[in-house]
Structure formats: structure tokens, C-alpha cells
Protein backbone atom coordinates (compact mmCIF):
# COMPACT_ATOMS: atom_id res chain seq x y z
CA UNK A 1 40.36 144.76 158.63
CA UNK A 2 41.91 144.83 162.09
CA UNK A 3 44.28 142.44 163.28
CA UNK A 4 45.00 140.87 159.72
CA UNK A 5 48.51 140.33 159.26
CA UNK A 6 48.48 139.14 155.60
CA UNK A 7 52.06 140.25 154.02
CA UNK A 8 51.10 142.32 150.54
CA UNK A 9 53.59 143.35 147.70
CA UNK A 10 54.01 146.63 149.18
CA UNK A 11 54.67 145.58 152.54
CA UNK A 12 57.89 143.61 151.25
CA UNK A 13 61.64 145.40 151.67
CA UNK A 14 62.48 147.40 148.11
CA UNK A 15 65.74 146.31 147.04
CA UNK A 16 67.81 147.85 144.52
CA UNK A 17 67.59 145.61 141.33
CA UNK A 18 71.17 145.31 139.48
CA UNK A 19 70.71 144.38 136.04
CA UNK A 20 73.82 142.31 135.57
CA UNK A 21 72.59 140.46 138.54
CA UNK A 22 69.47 139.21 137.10
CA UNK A 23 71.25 138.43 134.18
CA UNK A 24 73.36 136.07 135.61
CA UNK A 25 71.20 134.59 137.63
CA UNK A 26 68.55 134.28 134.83
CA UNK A 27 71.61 132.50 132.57
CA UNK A 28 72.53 130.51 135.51
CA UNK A 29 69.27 129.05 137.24
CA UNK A 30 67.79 129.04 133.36
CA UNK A 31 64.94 131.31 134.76
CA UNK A 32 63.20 133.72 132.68
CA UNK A 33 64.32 137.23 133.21
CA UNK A 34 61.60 138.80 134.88
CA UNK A 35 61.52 135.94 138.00
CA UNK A 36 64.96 136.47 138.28
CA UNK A 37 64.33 140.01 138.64
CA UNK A 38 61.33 139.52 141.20
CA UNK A 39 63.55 137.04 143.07
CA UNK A 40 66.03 139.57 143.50
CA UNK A 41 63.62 142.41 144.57
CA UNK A 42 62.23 140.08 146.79
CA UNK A 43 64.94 138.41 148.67
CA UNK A 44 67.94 140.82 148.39
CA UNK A 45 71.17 140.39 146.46
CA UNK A 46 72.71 137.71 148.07
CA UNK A 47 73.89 135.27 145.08
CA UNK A 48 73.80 132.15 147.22
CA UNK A 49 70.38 132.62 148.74
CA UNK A 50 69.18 133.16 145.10
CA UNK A 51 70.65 130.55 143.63
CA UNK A 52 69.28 128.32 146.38
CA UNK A 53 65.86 130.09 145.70
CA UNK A 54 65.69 129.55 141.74
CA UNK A 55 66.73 126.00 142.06
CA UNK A 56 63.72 125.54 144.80
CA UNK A 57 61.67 127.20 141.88
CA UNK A 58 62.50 125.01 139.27
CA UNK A 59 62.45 121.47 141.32
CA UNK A 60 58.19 122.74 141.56
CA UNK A 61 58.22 123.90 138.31
């Protein structure tokens, strides 16, 4: 379909996933494993931003 701009999984920046980093942030935002690991595939590897993410995620949850 021209002109449609929707934003798919494969359209989104690939981002190395660290292991120790979704680890931590799964211990410390008390989010399962594999959202952490989406959350950092997703939105980079900046600690802060993620943290600031997961708690977003669990004040809707």
C-alpha cells in the first residue's frame, strides 16, 4: 500500500542484546525476562531510558 507509514517489527533499529543487561534490568524493574529483553532490542542499551521504560510498563500493568 502506498503512502502507509505504519512502523513494523522489522522496520525498528537491531540492537545488540547483552544478556547481563536484561538480567539486571529484569531483577530490577521485576519484569519477566523476555520484556526486558524486547525492551532492550527495542530502545537501545541505555540503563536510564529502560528503567524509565519498565517502570512506565508496570504503572499500566
Amino acid at each position: 500500500m502506498a503512502g502507509d507509514e505504519r512502523i513494523s517489527g522489522s522496520n525498528l533499529p537491531q540492537v545488540a542484546v547483552d544478556s547481563e543487561q536484561v538480567w539486571q534490568l529484569a531483577a530490577t524493574a521485576d519484569l519477566p525476562s523476555n520484556q526486558a529483553r524486547e525492551l532492550v532490542r527495542r530502545h537501545g542499551n541505555d540503563p536510564h531510558k529502560l528503567e524509565e521504560l519498565a517502570k512506565s510498563i508496570k504503572a499500566v500493568s
